[in-house]
C-alpha atoms as a PDB file:
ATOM      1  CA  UNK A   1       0.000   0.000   0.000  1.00  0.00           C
ATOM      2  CA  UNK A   2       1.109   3.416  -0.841  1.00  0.00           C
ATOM      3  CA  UNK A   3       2.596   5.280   1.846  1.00  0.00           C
ATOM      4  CA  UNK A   4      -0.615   8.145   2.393  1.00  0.00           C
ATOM      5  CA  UNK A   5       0.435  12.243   2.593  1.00  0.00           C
ATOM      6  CA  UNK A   6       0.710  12.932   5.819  1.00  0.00           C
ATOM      7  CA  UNK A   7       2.963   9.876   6.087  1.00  0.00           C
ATOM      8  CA  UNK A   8       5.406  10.588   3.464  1.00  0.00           C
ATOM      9  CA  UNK A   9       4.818  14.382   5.887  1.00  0.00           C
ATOM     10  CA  UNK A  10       6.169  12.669   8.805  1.00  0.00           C
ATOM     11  CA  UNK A  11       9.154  11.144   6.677  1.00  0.00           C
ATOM     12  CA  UNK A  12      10.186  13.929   5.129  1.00  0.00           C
ATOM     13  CA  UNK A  13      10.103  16.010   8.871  1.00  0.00           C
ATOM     14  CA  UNK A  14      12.668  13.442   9.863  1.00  0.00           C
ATOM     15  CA  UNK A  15      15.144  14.269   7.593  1.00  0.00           C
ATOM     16  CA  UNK A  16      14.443  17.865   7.509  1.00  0.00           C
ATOM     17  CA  UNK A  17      15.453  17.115  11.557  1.00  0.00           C
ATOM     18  CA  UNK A  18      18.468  15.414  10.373  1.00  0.00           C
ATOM     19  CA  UNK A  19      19.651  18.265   8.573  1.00  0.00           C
ATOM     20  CA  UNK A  20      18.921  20.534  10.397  1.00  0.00           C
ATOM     21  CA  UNK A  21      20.842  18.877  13.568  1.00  0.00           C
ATOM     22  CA  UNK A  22      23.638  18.449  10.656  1.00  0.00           C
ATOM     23  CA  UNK A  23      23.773  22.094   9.494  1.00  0.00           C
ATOM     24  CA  UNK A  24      24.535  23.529  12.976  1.00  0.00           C
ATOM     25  CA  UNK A  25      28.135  21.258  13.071  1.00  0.00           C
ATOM     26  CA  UNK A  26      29.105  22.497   9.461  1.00  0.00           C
ATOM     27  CA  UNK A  27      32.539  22.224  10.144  1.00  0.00           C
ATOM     28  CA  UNK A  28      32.402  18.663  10.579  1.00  0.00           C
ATOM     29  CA  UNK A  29      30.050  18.524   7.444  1.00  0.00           C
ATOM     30  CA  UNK A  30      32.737  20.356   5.068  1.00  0.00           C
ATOM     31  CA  UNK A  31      35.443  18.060   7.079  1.00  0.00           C
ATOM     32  CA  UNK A  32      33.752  14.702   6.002  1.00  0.00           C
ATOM     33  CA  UNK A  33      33.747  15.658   2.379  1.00  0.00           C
ATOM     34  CA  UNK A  34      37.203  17.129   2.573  1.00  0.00           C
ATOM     35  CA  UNK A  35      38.812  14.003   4.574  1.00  0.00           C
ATOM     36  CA  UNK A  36      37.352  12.013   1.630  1.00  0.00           C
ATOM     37  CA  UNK A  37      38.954  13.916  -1.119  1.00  0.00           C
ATOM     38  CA  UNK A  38      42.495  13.608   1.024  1.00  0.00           C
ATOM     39  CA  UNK A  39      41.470   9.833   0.499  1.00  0.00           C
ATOM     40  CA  UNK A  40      41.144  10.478  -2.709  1.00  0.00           C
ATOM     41  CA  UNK A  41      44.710  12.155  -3.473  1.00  0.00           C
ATOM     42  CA  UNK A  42      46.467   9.523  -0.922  1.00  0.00           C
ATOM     43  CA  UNK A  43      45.203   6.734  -3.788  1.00  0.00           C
ATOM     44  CA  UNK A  44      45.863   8.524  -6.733  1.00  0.00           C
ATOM     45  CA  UNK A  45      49.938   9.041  -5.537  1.00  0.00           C
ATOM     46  CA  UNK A  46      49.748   5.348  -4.930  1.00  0.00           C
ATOM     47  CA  UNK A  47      48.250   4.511  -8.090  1.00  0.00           C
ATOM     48  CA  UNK A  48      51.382   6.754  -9.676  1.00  0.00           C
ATOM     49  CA  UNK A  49      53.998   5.131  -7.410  1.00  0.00           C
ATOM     50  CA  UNK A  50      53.242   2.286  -8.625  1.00  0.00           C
ATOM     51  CA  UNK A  51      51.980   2.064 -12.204  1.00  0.00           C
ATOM     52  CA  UNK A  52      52.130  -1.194 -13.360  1.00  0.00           C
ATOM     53  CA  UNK A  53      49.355  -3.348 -13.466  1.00  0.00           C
ATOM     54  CA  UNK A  54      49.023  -7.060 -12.308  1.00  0.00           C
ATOM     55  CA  UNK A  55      45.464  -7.872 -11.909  1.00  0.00           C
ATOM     56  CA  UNK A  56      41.870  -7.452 -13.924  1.00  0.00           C
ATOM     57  CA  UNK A  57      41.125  -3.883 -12.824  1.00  0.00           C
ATOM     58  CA  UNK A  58      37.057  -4.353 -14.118  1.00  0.00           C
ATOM     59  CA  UNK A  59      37.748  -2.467 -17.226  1.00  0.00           C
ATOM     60  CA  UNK A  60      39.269   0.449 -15.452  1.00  0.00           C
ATOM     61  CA  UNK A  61      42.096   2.281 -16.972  1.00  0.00           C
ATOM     62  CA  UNK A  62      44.477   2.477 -13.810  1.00  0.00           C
ATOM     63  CA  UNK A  63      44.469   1.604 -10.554  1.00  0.00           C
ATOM     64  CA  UNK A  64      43.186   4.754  -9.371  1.00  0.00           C
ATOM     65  CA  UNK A  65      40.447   4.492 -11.631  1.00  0.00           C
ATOM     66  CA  UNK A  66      39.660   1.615  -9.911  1.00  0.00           C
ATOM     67  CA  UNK A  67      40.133   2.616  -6.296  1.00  0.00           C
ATOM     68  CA  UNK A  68      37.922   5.896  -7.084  1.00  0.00           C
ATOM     69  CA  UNK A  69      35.231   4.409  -8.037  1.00  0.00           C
ATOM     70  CA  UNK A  70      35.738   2.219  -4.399  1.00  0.00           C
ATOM     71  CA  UNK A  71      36.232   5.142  -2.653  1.00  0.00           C
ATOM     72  CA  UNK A  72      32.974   6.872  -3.495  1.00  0.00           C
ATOM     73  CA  UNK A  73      31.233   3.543  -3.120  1.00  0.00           C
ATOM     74  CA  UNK A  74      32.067   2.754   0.425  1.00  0.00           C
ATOM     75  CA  UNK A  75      30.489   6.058   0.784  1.00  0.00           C
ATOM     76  CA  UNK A  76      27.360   4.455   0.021  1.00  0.00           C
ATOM     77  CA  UNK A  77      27.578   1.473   1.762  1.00  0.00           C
ATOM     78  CA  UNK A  78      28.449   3.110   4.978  1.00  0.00           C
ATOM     79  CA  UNK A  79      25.051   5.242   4.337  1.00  0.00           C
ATOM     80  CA  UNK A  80      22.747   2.112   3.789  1.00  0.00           C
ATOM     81  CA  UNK A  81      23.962  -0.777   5.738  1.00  0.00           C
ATOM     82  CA  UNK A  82      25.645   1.616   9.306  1.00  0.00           C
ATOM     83  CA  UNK A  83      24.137   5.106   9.274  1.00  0.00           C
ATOM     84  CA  UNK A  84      20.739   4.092  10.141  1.00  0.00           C
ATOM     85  CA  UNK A  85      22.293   1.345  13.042  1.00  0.00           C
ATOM     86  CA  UNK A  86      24.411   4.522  14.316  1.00  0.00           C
ATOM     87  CA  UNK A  87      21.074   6.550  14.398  1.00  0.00           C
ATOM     88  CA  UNK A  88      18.703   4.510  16.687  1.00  0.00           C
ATOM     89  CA  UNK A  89      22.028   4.255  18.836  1.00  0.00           C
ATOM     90  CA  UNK A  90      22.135   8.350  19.048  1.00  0.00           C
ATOM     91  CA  UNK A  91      18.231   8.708  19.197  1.00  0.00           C
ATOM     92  CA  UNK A  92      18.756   6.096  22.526  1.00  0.00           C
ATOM     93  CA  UNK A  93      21.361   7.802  24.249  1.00  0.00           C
ATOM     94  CA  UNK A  94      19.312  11.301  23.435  1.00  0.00           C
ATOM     95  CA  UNK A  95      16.199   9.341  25.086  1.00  0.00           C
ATOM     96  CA  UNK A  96      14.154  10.552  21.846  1.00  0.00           C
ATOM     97  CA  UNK A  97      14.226   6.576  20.485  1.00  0.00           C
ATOM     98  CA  UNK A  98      10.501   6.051  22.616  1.00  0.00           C
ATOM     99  CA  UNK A  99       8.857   9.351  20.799  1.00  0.00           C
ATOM    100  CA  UNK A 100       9.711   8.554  17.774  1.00  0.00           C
ATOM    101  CA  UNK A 101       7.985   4.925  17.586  1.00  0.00           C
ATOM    102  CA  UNK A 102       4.658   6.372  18.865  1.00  0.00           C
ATOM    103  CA  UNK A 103       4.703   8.458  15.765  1.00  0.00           C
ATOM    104  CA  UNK A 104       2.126   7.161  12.687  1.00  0.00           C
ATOM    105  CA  UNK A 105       4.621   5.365  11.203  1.00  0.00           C
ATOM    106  CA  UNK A 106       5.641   1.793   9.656  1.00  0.00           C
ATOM    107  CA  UNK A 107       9.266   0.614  10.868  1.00  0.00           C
ATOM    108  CA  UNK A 108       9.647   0.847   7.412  1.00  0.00           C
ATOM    109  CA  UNK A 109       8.720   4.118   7.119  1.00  0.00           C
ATOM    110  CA  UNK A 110      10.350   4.685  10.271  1.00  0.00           C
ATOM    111  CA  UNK A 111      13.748   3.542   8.640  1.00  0.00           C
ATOM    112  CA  UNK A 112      13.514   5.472   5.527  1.00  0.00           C
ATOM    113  CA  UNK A 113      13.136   8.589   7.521  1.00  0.00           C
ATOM    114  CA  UNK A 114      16.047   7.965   9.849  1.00  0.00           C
ATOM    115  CA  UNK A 115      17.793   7.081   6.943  1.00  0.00           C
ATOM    116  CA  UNK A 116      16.947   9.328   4.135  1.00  0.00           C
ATOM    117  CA  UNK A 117      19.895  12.008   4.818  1.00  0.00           C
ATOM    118  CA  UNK A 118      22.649   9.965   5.531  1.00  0.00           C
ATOM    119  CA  UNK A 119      21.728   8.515   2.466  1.00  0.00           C
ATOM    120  CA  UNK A 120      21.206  11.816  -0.169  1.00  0.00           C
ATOM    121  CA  UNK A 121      24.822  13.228   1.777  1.00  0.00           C
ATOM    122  CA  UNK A 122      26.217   9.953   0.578  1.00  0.00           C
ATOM    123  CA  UNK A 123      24.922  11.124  -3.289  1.00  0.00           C
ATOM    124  CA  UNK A 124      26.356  14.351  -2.569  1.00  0.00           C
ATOM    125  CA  UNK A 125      29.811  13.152  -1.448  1.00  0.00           C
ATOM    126  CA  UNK A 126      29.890  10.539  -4.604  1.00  0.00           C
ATOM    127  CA  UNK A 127      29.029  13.257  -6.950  1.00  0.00           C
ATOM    128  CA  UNK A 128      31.977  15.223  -5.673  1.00  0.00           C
ATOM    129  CA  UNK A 129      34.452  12.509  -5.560  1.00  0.00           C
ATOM    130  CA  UNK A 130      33.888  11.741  -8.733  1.00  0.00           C
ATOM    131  CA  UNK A 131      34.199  15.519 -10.017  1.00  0.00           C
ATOM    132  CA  UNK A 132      37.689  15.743  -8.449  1.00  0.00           C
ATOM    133  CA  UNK A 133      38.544  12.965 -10.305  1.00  0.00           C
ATOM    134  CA  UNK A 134      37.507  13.508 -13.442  1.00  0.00           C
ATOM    135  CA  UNK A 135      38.533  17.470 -13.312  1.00  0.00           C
ATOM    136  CA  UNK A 136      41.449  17.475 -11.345  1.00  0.00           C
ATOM    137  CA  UNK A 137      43.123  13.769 -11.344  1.00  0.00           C
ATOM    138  CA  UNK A 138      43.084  12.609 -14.632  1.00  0.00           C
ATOM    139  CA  UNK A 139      40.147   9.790 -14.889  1.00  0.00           C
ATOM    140  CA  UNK A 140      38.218   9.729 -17.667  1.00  0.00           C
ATOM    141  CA  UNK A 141      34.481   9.030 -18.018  1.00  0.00           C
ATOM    142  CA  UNK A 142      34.244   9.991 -21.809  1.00  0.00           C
ATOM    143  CA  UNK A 143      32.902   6.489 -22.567  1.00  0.00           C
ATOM    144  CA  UNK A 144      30.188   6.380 -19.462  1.00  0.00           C
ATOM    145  CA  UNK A 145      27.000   4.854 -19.232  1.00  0.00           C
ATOM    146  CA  UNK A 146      25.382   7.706 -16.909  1.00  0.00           C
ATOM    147  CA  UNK A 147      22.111   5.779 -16.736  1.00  0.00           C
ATOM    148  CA  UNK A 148      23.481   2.515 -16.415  1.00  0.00           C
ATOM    149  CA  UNK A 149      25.784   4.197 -13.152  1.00  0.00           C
ATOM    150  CA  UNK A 150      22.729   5.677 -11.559  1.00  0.00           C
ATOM    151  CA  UNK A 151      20.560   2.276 -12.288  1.00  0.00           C
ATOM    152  CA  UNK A 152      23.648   0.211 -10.240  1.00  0.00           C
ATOM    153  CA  UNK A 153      23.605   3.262  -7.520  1.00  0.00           C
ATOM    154  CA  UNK A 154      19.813   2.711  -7.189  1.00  0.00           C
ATOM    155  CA  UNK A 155      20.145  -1.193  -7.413  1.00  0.00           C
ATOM    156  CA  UNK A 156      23.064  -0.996  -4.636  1.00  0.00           C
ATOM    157  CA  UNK A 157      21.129   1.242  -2.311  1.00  0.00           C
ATOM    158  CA  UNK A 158      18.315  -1.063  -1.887  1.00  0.00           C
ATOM    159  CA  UNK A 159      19.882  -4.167  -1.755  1.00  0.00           C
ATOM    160  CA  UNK A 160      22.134  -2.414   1.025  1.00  0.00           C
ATOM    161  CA  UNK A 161      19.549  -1.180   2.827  1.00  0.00           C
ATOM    162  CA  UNK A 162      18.450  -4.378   3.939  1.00  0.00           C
ATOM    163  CA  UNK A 163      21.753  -4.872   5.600  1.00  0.00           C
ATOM    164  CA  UNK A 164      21.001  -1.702   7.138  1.00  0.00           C
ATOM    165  CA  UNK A 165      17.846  -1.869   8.365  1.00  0.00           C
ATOM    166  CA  UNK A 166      18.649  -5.259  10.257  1.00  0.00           C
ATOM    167  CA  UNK A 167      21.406  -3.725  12.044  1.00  0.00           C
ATOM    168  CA  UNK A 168      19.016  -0.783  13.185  1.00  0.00           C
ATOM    169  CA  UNK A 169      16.977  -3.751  14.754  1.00  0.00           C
ATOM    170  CA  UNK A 170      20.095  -5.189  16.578  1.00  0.00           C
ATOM    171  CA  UNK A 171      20.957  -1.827  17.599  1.00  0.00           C
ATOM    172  CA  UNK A 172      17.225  -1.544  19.158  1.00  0.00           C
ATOM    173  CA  UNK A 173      17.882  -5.236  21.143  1.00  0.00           C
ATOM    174  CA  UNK A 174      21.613  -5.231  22.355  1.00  0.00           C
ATOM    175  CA  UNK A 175      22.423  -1.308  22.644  1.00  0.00           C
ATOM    176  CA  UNK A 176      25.855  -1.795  21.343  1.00  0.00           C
ATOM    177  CA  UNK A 177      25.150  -3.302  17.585  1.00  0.00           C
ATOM    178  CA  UNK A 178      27.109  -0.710  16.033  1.00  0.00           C
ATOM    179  CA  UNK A 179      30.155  -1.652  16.621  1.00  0.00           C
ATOM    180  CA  UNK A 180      29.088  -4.984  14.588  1.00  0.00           C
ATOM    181  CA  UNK A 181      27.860  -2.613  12.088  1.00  0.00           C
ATOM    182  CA  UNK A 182      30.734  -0.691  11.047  1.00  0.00           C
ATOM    183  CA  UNK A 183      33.073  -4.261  10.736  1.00  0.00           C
ATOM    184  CA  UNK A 184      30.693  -5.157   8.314  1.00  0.00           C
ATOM    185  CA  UNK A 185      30.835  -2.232   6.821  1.00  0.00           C
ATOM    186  CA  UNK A 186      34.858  -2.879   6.443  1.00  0.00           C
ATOM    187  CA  UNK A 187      34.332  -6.604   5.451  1.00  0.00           C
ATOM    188  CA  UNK A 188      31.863  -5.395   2.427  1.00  0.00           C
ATOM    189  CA  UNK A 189      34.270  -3.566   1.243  1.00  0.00           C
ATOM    190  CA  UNK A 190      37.297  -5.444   1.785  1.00  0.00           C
ATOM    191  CA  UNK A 191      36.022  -8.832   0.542  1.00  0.00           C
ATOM    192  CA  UNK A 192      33.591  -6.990  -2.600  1.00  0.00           C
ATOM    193  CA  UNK A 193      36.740  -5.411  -4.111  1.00  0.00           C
ATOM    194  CA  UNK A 194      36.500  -2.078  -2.523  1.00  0.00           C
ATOM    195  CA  UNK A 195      40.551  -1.153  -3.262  1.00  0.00           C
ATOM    196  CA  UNK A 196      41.749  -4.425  -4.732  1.00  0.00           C
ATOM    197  CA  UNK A 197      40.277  -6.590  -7.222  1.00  0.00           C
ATOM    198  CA  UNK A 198      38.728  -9.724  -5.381  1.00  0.00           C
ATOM    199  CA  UNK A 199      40.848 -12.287  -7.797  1.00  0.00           C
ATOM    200  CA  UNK A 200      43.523 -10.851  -5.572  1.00  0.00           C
ATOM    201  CA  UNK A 201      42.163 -12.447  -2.483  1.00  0.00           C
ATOM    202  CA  UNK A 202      43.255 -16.020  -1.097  1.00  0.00           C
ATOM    203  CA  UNK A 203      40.786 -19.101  -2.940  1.00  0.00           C
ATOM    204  CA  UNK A 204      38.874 -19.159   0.099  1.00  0.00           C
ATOM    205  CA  UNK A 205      38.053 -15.595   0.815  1.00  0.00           C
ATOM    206  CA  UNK A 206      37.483 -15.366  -3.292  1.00  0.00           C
ATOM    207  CA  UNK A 207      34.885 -17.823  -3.213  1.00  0.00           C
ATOM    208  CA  UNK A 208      33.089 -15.079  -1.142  1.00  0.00           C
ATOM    209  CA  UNK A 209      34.147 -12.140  -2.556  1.00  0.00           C
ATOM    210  CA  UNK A 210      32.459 -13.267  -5.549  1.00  0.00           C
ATOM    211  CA  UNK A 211      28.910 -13.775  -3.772  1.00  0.00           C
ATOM    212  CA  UNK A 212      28.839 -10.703  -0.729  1.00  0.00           C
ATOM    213  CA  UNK A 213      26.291  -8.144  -2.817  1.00  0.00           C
ATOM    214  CA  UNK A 214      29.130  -5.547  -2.506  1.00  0.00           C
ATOM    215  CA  UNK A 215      30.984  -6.976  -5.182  1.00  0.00           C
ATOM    216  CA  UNK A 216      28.187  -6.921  -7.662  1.00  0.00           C
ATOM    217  CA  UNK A 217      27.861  -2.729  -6.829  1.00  0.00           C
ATOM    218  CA  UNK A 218      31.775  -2.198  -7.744  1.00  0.00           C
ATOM    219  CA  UNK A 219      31.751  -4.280 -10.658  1.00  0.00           C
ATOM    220  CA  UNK A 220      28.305  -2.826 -11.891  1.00  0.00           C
ATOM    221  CA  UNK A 221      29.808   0.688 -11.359  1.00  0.00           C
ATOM    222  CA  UNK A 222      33.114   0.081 -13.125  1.00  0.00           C
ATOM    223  CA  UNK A 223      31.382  -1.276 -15.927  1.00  0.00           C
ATOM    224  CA  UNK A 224      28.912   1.402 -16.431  1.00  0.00           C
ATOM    225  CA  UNK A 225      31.952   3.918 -16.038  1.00  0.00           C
ATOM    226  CA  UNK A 226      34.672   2.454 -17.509  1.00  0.00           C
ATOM    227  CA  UNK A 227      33.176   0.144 -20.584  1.00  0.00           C
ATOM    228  CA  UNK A 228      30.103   2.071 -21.082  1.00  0.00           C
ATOM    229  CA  UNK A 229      28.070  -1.334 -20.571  1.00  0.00           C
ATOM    230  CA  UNK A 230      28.244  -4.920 -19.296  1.00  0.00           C
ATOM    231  CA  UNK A 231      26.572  -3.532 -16.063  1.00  0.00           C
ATOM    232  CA  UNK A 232      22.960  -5.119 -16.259  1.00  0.00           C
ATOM    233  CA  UNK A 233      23.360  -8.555 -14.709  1.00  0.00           C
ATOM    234  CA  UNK A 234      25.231  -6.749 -11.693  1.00  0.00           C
ATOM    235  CA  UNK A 235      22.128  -4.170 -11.361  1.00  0.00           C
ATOM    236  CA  UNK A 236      19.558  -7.607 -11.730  1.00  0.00           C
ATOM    237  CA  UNK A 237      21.614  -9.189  -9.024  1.00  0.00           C
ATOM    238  CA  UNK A 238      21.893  -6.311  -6.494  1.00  0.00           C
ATOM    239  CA  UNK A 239      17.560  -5.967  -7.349  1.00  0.00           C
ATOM    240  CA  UNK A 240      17.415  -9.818  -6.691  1.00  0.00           C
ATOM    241  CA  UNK A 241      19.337  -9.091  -3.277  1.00  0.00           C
ATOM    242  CA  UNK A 242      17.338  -6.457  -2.368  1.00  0.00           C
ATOM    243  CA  UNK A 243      13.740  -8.346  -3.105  1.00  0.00           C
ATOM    244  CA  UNK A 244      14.868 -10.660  -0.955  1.00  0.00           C
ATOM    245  CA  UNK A 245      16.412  -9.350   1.832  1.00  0.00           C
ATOM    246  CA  UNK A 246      14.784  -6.285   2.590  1.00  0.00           C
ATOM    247  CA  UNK A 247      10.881  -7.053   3.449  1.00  0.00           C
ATOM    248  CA  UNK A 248      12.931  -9.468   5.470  1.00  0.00           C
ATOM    249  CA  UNK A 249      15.123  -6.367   6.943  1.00  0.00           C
ATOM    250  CA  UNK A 250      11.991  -4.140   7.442  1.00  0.00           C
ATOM    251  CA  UNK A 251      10.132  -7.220   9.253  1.00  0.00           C
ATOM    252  CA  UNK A 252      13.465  -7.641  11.458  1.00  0.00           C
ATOM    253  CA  UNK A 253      13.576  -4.139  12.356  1.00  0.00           C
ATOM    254  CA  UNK A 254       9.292  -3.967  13.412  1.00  0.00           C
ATOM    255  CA  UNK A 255       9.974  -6.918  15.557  1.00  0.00           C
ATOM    256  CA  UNK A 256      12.961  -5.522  17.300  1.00  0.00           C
ATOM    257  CA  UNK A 257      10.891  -2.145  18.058  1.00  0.00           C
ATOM    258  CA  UNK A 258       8.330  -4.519  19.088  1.00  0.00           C
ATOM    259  CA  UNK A 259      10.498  -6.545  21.613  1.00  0.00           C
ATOM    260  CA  UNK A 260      11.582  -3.018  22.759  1.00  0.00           C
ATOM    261  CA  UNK A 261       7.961  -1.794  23.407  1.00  0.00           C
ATOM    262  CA  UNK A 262       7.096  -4.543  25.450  1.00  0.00           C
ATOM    263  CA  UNK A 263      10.539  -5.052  27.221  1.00  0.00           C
ATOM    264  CA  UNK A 264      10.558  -1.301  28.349  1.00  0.00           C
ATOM    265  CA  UNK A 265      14.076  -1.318  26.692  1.00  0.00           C
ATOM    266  CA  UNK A 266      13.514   1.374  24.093  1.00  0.00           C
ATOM    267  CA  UNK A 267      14.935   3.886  26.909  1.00  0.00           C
ATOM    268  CA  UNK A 268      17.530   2.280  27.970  1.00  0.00           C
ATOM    269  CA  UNK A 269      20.993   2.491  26.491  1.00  0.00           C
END
């Protein structure tokens, strides 16, 4: 059922909240972009110091090529699959976690709100990661499939939102969830070819490399940036992923605020 007016209202409040909170610390706003274009730099001298290539880089160019397009993809995955887990954990130790379940809302609903600006400041640091390297370090996108990249993006975001949405609901039952959150945030990356290609990795952690849904977002990206196509069965993968696993994700996450209401635990922290 579509989500009525004065729901998609309440949803929207949230993240006007969000921002607003956000706007008053803009130093650590402009700080978060900045430290990722640092990032950014610190790969591209390695990239130059050491040129030669050993290993499938996905169809891009360099390694740099290959690590940007990592770079501003962790971005993401840290947005859908930890910002949302390190949310509820700041709404509990603010003691605004009860007042926000008795509002209208579906834990879905609930989730997308909590959610919805880490997520669009995650499109706005992968749009500027992207413009530094294009503009000022040498990658080039002449051959890009724009609409294939932003179908992948899209694809990746759901399927990663399940992730993220289940590890709001641990947050809810064990308090200290996200510290579980952010090492899978690291594993994704690490073991889906975040910095290194994944044929890199030992047999054993290749084997799952190949299957973790991260994977299918960097190779989907690279593709659509990089060869200009080739990116579809990654973007019906990542939709596969994300049919699955996140009604499961949004069911997790009721039950948890569920447990919580009838615990008396939603306070506590």
């Amino acid at each position: 059922m579509a989500a009525s007016p004065a729901r998609l209202r309440a949803i929207a409040a949230l993240v006007r909240r969000d921002y607003a909170v956000t706007r008053s610390y803009r130093l650590t706003f402009y700080m978060d972009i900045g430290l990722g274009v640092v990032d950014l730099c610190i790969y591209y001298f390695i990239s130059e110091t050491f040129p030669q290539q050993r290993a499938d880089l996905g169809g891009a160019p360099s390694y740099f090529a290959f690590a940007a397009v990592g770079l501003a993809m962790t971005i993401v995955i840290g947005a859908t699959s930890t910002q949302l887990a390190q949310r509820v954990r700041e709404e509990q130790l603010t003691g605004t976690l009860e007042a926000l379940t008795l509002q209208p809302l579906s834990a879905g609903e609930l989730s997308l709100g909590m959610g919805g600006l880490p997520f669009l400041f995650a499109m706005v640091r992968v749009a500027v990661y992207l413009l530094v390297a294009g503009t000022l370090l040498g990658v080039s996108f002449a051959g890009a499939d724009w609409l294939g990249f932003a179908v992948v993006l899209a694809a990746s975001a759901v399927s990663l939102s399940g992730i993220g949405i289940a590890l709001g609901g641990l947050v809810i039952v064990v308090k200290r969830g996200a510290v579980v959150a952010t090492l899978l945030t690291f594993l994704l990356g690490l073991l889906g070819g975040a910095f290194f290609p994944v044929s890199v990795l030992p047999d054993w952690l290749e084997a799952i490399g190949k299957v973790v849904p991260t994977r299918f977002a960097f190779d989907g990206l690279r593709a659509a940036l990089y060869r200009g196509g080739d990116w579809q069965g990654d973007a019906a993968a990542l939709a596969a992923i994300g049919i699955v696993t996140l009604p499961l994700a949004v069911w997790l996450f009721g039950a948890a605020l569920a447990y919580g209401r009838r615990s008396g635990t939603l306070v506590q922290y």
